[in-house]
Protein backbone atom coordinates (compact mmCIF):
# COMPACT_ATOMS: atom_id res chain seq x y z
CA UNK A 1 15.75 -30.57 -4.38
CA UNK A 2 17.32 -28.68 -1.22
CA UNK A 3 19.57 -26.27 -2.48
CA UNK A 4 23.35 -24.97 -1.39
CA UNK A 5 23.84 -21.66 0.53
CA UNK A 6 27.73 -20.27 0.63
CA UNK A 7 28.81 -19.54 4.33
CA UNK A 8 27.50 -15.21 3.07
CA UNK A 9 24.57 -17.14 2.14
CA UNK A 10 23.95 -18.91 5.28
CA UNK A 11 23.86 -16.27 7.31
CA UNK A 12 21.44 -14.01 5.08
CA UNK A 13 19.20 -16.54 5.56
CA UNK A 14 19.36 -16.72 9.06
CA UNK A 15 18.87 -13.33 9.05
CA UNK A 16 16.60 -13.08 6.82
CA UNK A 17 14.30 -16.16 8.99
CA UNK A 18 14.41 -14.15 12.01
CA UNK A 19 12.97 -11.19 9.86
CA UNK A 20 10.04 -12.97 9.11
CA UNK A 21 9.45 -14.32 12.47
CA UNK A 22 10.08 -10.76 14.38
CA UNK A 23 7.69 -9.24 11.49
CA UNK A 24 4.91 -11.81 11.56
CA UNK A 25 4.53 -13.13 15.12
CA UNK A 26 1.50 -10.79 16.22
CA UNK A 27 -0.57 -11.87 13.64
CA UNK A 28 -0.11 -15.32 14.54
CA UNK A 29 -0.12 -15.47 17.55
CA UNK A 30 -2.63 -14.25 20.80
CA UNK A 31 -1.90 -10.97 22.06
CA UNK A 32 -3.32 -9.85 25.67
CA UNK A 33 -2.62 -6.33 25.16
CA UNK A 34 -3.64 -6.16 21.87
CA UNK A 35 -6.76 -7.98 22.69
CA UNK A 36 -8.06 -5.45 25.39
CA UNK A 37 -7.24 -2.64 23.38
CA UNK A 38 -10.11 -3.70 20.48
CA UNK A 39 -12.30 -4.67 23.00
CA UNK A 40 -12.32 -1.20 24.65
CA UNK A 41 -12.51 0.55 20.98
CA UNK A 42 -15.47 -2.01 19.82
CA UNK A 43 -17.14 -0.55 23.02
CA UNK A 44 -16.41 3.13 22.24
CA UNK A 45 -17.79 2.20 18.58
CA UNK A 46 -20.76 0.62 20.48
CA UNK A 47 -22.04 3.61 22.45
CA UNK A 48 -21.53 5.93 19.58
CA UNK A 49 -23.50 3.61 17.82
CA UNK A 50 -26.21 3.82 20.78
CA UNK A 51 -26.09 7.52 20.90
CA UNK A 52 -26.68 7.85 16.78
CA UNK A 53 -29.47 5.96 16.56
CA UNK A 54 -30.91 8.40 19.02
CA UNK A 55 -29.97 11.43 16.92
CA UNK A 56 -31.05 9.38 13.72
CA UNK A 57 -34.48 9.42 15.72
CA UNK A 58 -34.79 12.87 17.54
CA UNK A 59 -32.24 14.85 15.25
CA UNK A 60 -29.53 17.02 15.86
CA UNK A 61 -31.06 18.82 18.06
CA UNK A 62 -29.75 16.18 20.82
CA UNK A 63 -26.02 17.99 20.20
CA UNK A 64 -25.33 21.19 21.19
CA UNK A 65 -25.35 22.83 18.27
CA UNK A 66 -27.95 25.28 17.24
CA UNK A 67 -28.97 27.78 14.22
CA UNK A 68 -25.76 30.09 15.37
CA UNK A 69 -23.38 27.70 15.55
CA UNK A 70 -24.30 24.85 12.75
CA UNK A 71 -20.96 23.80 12.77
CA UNK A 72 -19.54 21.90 16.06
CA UNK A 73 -17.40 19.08 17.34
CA UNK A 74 -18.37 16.88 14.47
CA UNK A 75 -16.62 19.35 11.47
CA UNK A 76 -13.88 20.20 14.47
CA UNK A 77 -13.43 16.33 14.31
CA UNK A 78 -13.25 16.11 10.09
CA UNK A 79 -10.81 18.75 9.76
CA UNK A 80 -8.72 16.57 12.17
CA UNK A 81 -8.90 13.59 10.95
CA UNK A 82 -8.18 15.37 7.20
CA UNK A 83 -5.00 16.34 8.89
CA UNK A 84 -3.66 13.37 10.68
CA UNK A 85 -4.24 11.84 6.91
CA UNK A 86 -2.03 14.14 5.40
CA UNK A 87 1.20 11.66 7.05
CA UNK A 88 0.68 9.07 4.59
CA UNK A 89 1.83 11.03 1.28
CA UNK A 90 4.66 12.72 3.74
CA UNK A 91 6.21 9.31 5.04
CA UNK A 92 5.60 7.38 1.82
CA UNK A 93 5.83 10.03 -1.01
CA UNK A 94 8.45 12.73 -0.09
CA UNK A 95 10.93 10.58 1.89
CA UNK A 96 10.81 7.38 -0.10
CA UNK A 97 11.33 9.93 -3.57
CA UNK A 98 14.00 11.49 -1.84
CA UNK A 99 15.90 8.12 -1.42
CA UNK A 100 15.13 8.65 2.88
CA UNK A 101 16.10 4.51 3.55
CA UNK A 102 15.89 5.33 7.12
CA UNK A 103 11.79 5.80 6.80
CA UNK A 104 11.04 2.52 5.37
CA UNK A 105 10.17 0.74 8.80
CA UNK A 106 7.66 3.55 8.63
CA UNK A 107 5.86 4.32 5.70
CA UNK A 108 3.61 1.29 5.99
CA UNK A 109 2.35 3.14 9.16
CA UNK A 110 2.13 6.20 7.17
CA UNK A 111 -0.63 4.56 5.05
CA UNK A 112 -2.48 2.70 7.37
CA UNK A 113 -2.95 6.10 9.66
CA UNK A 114 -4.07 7.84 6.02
CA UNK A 115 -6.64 5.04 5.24
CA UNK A 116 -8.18 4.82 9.22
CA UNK A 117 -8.26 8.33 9.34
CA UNK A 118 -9.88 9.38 5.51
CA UNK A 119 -12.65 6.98 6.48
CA UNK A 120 -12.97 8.35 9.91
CA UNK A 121 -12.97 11.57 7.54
CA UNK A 122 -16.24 10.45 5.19
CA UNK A 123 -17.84 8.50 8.38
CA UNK A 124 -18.25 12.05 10.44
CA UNK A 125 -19.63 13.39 7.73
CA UNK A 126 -22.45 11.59 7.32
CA UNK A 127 -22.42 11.92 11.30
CA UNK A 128 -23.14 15.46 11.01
CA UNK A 129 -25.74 15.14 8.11
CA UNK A 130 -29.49 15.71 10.03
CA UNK A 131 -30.59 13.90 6.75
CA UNK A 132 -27.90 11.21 6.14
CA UNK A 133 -30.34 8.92 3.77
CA UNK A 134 -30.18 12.13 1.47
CA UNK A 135 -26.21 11.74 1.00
CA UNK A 136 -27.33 10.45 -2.52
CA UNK A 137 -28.65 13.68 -3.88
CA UNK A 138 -24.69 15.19 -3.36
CA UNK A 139 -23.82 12.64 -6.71
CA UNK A 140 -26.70 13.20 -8.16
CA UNK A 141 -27.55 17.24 -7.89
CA UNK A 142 -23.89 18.42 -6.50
CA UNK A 143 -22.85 21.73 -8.26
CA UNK A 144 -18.85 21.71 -9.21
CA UNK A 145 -19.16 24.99 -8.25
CA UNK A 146 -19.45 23.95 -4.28
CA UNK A 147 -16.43 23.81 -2.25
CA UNK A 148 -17.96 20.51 -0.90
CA UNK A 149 -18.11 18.39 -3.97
CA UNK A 150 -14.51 19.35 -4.40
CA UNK A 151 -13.73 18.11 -0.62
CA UNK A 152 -15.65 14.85 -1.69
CA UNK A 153 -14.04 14.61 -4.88
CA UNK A 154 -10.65 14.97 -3.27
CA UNK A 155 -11.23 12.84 0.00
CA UNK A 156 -12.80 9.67 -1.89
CA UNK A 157 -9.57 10.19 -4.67
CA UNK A 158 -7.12 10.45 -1.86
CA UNK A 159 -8.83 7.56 0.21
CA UNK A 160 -8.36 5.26 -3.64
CA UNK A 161 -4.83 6.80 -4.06
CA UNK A 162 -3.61 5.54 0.06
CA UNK A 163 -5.55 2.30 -0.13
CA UNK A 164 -3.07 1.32 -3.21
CA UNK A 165 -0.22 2.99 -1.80
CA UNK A 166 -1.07 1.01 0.96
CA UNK A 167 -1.41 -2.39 -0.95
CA UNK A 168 1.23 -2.52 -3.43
CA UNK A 169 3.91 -2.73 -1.31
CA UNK A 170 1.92 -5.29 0.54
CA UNK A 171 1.36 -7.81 -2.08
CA UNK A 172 5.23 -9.35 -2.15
CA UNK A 173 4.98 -9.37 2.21
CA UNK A 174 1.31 -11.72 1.69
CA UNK A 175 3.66 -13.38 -1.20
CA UNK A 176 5.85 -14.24 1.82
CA UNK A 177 3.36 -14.95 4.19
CA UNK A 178 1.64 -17.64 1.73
CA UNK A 179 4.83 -19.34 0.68
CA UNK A 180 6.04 -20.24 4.74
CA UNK A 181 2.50 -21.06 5.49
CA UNK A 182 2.22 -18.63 7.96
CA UNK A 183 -1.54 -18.01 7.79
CA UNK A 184 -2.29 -21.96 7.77
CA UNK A 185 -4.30 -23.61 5.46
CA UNK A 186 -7.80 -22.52 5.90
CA UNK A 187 -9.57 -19.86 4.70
CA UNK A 188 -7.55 -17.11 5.39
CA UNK A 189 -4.93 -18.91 3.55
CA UNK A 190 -7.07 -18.66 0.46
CA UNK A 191 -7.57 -14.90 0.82
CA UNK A 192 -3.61 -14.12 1.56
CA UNK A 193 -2.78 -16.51 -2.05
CA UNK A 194 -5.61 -14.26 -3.32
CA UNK A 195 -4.51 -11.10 -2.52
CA UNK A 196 -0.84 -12.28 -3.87
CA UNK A 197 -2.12 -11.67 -7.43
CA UNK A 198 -0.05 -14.07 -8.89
CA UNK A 199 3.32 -12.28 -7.53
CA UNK A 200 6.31 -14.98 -7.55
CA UNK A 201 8.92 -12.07 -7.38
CA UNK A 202 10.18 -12.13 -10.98
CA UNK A 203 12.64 -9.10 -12.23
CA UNK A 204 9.86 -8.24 -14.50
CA UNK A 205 6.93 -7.92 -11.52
CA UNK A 206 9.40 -6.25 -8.93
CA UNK A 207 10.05 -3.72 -12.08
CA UNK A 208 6.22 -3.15 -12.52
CA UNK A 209 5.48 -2.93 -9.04
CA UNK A 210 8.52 -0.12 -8.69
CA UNK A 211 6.99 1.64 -11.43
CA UNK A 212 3.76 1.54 -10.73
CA UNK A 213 4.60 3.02 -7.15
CA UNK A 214 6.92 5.84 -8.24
CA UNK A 215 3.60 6.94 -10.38
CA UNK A 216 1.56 7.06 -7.33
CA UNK A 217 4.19 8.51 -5.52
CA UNK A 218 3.83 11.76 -7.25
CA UNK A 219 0.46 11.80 -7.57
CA UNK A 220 -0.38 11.77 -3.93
CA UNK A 221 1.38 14.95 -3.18
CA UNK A 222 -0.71 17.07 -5.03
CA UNK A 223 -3.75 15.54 -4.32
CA UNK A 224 -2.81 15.19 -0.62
CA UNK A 225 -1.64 18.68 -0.29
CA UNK A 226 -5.06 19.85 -2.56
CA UNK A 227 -7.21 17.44 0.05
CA UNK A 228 -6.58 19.92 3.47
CA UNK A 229 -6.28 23.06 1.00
CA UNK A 230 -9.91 22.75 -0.20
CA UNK A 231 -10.87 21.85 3.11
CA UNK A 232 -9.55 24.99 3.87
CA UNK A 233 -11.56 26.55 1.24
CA UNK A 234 -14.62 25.84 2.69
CA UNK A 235 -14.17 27.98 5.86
CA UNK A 236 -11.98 30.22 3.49
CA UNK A 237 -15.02 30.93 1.27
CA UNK A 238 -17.10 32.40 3.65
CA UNK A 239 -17.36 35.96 4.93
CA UNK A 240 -16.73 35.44 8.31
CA UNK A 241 -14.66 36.90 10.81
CA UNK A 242 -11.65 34.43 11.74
CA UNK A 243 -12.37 32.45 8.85
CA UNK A 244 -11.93 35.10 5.37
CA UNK A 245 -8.33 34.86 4.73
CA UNK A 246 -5.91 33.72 2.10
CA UNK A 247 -3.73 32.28 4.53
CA UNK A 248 -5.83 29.27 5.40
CA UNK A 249 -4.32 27.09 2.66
CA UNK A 250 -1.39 26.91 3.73
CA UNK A 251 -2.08 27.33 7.27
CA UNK A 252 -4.21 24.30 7.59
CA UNK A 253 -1.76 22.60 5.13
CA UNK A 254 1.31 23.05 7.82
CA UNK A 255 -1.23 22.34 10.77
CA UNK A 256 -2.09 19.09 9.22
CA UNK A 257 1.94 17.88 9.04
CA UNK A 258 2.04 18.36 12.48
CA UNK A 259 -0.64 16.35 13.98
CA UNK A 260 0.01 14.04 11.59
CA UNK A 261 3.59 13.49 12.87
CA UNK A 262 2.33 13.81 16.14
CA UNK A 263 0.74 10.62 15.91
CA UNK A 264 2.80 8.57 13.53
CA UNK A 265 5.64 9.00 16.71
CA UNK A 266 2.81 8.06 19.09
CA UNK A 267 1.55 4.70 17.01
CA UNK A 268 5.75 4.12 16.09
CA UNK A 269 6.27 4.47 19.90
CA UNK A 270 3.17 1.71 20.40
CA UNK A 271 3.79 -0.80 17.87
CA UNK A 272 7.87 -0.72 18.92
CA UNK A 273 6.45 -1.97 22.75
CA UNK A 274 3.59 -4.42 21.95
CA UNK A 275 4.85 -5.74 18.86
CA UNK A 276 8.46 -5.96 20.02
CA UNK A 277 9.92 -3.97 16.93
CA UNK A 278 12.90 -2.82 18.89
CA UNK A 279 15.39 -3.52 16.16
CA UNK A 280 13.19 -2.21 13.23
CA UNK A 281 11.44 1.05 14.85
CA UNK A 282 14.99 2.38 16.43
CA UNK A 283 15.97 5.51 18.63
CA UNK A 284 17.22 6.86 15.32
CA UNK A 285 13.50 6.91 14.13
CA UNK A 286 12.63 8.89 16.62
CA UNK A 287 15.32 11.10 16.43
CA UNK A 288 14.27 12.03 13.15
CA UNK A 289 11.48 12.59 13.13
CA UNK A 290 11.52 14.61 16.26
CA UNK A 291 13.80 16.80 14.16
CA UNK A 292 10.91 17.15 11.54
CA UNK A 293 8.57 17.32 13.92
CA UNK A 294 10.55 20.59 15.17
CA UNK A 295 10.74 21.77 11.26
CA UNK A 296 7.01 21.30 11.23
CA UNK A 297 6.07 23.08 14.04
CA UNK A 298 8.08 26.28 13.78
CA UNK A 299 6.45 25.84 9.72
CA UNK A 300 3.14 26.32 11.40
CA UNK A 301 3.96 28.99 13.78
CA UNK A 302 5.13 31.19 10.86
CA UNK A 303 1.53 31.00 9.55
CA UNK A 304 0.20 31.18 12.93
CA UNK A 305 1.77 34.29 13.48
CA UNK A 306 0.38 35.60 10.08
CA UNK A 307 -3.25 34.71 10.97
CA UNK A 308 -3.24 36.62 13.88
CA UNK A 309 -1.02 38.99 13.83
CA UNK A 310 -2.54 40.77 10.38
CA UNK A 311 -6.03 41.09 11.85
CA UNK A 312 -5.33 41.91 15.22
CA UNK A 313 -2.97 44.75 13.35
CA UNK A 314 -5.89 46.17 11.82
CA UNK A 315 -8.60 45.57 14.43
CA UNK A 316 -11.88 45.47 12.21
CA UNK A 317 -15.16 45.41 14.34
CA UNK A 318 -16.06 41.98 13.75
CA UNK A 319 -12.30 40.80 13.85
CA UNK A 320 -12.13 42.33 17.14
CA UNK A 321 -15.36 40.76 19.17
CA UNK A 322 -13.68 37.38 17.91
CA UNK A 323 -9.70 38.03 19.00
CA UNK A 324 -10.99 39.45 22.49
CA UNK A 325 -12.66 36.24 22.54
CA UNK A 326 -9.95 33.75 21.57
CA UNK A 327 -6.87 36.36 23.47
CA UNK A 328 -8.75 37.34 27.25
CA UNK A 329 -12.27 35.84 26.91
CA UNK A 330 -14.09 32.19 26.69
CA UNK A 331 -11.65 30.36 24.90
CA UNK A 332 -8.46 32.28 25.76
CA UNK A 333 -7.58 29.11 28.35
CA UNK A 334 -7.46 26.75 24.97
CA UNK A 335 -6.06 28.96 22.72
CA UNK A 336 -3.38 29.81 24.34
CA UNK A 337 -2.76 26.09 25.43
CA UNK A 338 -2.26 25.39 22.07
CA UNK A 339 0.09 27.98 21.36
CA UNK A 340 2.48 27.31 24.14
CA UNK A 341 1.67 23.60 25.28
CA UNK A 342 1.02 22.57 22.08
CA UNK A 343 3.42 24.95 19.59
CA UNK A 344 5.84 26.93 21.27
CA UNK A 345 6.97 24.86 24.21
CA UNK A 346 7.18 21.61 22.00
CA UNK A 347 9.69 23.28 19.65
CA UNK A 348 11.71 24.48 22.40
CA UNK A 349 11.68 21.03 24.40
CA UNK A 350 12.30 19.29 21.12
CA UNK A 351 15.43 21.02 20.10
CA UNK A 352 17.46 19.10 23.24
CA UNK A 353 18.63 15.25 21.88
CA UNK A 354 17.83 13.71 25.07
CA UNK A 355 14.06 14.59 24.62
CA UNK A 356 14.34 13.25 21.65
CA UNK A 357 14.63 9.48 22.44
CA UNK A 358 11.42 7.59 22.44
CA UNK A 359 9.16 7.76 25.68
CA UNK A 360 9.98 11.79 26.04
CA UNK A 361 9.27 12.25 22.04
CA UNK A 362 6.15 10.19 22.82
CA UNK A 363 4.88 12.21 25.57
CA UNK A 364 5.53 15.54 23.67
CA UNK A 365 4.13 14.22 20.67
CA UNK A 366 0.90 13.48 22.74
CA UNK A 367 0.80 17.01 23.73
CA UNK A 368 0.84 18.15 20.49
CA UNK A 369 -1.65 15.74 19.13
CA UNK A 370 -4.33 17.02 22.27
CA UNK A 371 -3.41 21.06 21.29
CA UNK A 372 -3.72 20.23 17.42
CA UNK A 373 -7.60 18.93 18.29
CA UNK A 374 -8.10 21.68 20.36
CA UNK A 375 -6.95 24.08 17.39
CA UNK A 376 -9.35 22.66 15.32
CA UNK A 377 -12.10 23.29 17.63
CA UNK A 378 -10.43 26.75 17.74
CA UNK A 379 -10.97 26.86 14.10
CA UNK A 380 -14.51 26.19 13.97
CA UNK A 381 -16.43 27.18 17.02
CA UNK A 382 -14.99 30.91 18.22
CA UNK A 383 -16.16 32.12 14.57
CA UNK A 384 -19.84 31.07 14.74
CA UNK A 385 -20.40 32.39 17.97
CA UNK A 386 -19.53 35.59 16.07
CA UNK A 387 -21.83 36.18 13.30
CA UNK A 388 -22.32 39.51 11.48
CA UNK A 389 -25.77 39.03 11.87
CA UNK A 390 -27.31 40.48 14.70
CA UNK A 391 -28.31 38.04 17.43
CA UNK A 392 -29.59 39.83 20.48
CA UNK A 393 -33.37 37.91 20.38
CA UNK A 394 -31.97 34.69 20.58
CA UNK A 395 -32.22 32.35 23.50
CA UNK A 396 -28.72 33.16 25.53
CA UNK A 397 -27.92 29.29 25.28
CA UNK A 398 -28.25 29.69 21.31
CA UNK A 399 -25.13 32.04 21.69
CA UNK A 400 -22.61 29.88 23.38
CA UNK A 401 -21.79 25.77 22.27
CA UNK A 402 -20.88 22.93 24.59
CA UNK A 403 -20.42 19.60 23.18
CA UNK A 404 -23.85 17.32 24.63
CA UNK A 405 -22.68 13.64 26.29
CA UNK A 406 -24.09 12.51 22.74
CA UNK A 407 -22.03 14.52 20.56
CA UNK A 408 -19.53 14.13 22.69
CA UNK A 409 -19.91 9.97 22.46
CA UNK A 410 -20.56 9.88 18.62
CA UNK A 411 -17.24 11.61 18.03
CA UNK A 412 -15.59 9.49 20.45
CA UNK A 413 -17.37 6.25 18.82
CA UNK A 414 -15.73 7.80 15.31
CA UNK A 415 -12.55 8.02 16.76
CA UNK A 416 -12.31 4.63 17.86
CA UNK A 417 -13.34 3.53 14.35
CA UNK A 418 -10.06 4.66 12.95
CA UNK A 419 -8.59 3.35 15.80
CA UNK A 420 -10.06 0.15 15.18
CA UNK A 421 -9.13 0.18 11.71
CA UNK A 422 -5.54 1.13 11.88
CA UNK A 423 -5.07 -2.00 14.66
CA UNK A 424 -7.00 -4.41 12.90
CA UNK A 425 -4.48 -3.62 9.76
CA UNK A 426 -1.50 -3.28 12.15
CA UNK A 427 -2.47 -6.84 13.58
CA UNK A 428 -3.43 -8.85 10.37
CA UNK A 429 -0.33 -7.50 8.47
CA UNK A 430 3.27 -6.83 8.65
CA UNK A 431 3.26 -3.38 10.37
CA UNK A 432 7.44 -2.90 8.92
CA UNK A 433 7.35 -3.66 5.38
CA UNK A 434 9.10 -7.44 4.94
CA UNK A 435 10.10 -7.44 1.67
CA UNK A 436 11.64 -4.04 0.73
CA UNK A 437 13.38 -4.53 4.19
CA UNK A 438 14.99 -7.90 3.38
CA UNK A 439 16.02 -5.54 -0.58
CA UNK A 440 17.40 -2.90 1.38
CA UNK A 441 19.65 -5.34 3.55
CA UNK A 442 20.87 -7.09 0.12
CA UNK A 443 19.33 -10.43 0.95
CA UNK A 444 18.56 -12.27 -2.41
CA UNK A 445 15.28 -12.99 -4.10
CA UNK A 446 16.52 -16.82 -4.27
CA UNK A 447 16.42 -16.38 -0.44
CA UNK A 448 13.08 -14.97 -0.64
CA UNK A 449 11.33 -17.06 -2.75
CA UNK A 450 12.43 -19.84 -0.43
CA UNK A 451 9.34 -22.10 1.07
CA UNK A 452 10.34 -23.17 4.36
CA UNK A 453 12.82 -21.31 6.58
């Protein structure tokens, strides 16, 4: 039986037609751009692959790391992809609890950057392990006592907590997407009705569903917050120069918001151009969270300032060899790139409106993003070539680390994994969330629920 729309109704869905189609046209249809893109990541996944299976078979003595500095671009590469994670509970939790409508074109972003990057997290882990078929004996004979079980414990909770923050929301957008046919009739038809769990959009589901996401809501920011603090705790635990301080919590907690923003404008900025989100992913996006991204930074270099400020105060021995290092020696070039191009400089820039508006946010943003890996290589490497340990009979290579082309592919090969994974989702599924979009612009469920345009 067709049914009656008033002239109010009429026009909501129009609107609410050219929602859908604006939303959903990538995954149906053949994008060049988009195309190219995997097929360059699925070949950066390839030669890490290549270059694996050669350390699976020589060891890890194919990277450049050696018994002084155990620790290299792979953990450099965890702690950033712990970071970028962090996003998710900041776009989804805080600003969606805080009634922040503006974000909502964003948050499913948000989650799909947590998700690529927590498994890009667990995958360089077992990268770095010289005896990877052993990762059983960490369940089996872990101590609770280890700052490691509690980074597993709070990665693989995290990675459970993001995946349903990620899904929930989703499940009334496949609704959609199965009622208008969208995904044809085949097999992936099947798997969208599937995934739909039933959901026809009743008062007493969209009630659930609100519920069951305000709980999540506020669990994620603790565990998200506790997720970069242990990891943290791990260097923090340690008696090592550079690294024994009761600052790191929060310091890598503040660092983490930042590269984390840092991309989300970067992927926002991407997804606007190939996907054609103009009217959904605005200039006032941008704007915002330039604004935050300028809140975040000058966060960080408050706790910057207190990391180095306190030890170069009080000059120890071993504090010293390792600040001459990071201020005038080897890696003074770096460090201080990512204080000024990457910290300083950014906040200034970012403070102007004009710089603000996408492509100049974009480029700044990318800035960031390259200074925020470099600080985690910062983080890690400077402090191992500094042991307490004396180290004079060692081989003079053993005392200074370069990244090998392996090493140097692997990581590259795990970074285009979470690439891979955050387009794939991007491309399969509404990137701006379709159904609380159509809510928030008052268009009825009757409208909704609707079959056929």
């Amino acid at each position: 039986m067709e049914t009656t729309f008033t002239g109010l109704q009429q026009q909501q869905k129009i609107d609410f037609d050219k929602m859908v189609t604006a939303l959903t046209v990538v995954s149906r249809r053949k994008n060049k751009i988009l195309e190219y893109w995997i097929l360059f990541l699925v070949f950066c996944v390839g030669v890490g692959v290549y270059f694996y299976i050669k350390q699976l078979q020589t060891g890890l003595g194919i990277t450049g790391m050696r018994d002084i500095v155990s620790w290299g671009l792979y953990i450099s590469t965890f702690v950033l992809f712990i970071a970028i994670s962090l996003i998710g509970s900041l776009t989804l939790a805080i600003l969606k609890l805080l009634n922040q409508h503006w974000a909502t074109p964003i948050t499913r972003l948000g989650e799909i950057v947590a998700v690529g990057s927590l498994i890009g997290a667990l995958l360089i882990i077992v990268v770095d392990m010289g005896r990877p078929e052993r990762l059983w004996h960490i369940f089996v004979y872990g101590r609770l006592q280890s700052p490691i079980v509690w980074d597993i414990i709070v990665v693989n909770t995290y990675l459970i907590i993001s995946l349903l923050l990620y899904y929930l929301p989703l499940i009334p957008d496949l609704h959609i997407l199965h009622r208008r046919n969208l995904m044809g009739r085949g097999f992936k038809a099947k798997i969208i009705k599937f995934l739909t769990f039933g959901w026809q959009g009743t008062e007493e589901q969209n009630i659930t569903l609100h519920k069951a996401l305000h709980a999540l809501m506020i669990i994620v920011i603790p565990v998200a917050l506790s997720i970069h603090t242990v990891t943290a705790w791990l260097f923090a635990n340690t008696l090592r120069p550079g690294w024994d301080s009761t600052n790191f919590g929060p310091y890598f907690v503040s660092g983490a918001f930042v590269a984390g923003a840092a991309l989300m404008i970067i992927l926002i900025y991407g997804a606007r151009k190939v996907f054609l989100l103009h009217d959904y992913l605005r200039p006032l996006h941008f704007d915002r969270l330039g604004k935050l991204l300028v809140l975040l930074m000058l966060v960080y270099l408050y706790f910057n300032i207190n990391e180095y400020l306190v030890p170069a105060y009080k000059m120890r021995e071993h504090e010293k060899h390792l600040l001459d290092s990071l201020f005038t020696g080897e890696f003074a070039y770096l460090f201080w790139f990512s204080q000024f191009g990457g910290l300083i400089l950014p906040t200034f820039l970012l403070i102007f409106k004009p710089l603000r508006k996408p492509l100049p946010l974009t480029i700044i943003s990318f800035i960031v993003l390259v200074a925020a890996m470099i600080k985690r290589y910062l983080i890690v490497i400077p402090t191992l070539t500094h042991p307490f340990l004396p180290i004079q009979n060692y081989p003079e290579y053993y005392k200074h680390y370069s990244p090998t082309l392996p090493e140097v592919s692997i990581t590259v090969g795990c970074m285009a994994v979470v690439l891979l994974v955050i387009t794939i989702l991007m491309k399969i599924f509404p990137v701006v969330p379709l159904y609380e979009t159509a809510k928030e612009k008052g268009i009825p469920q009757s409208i909704i629920n609707r079959t056929q345009p």
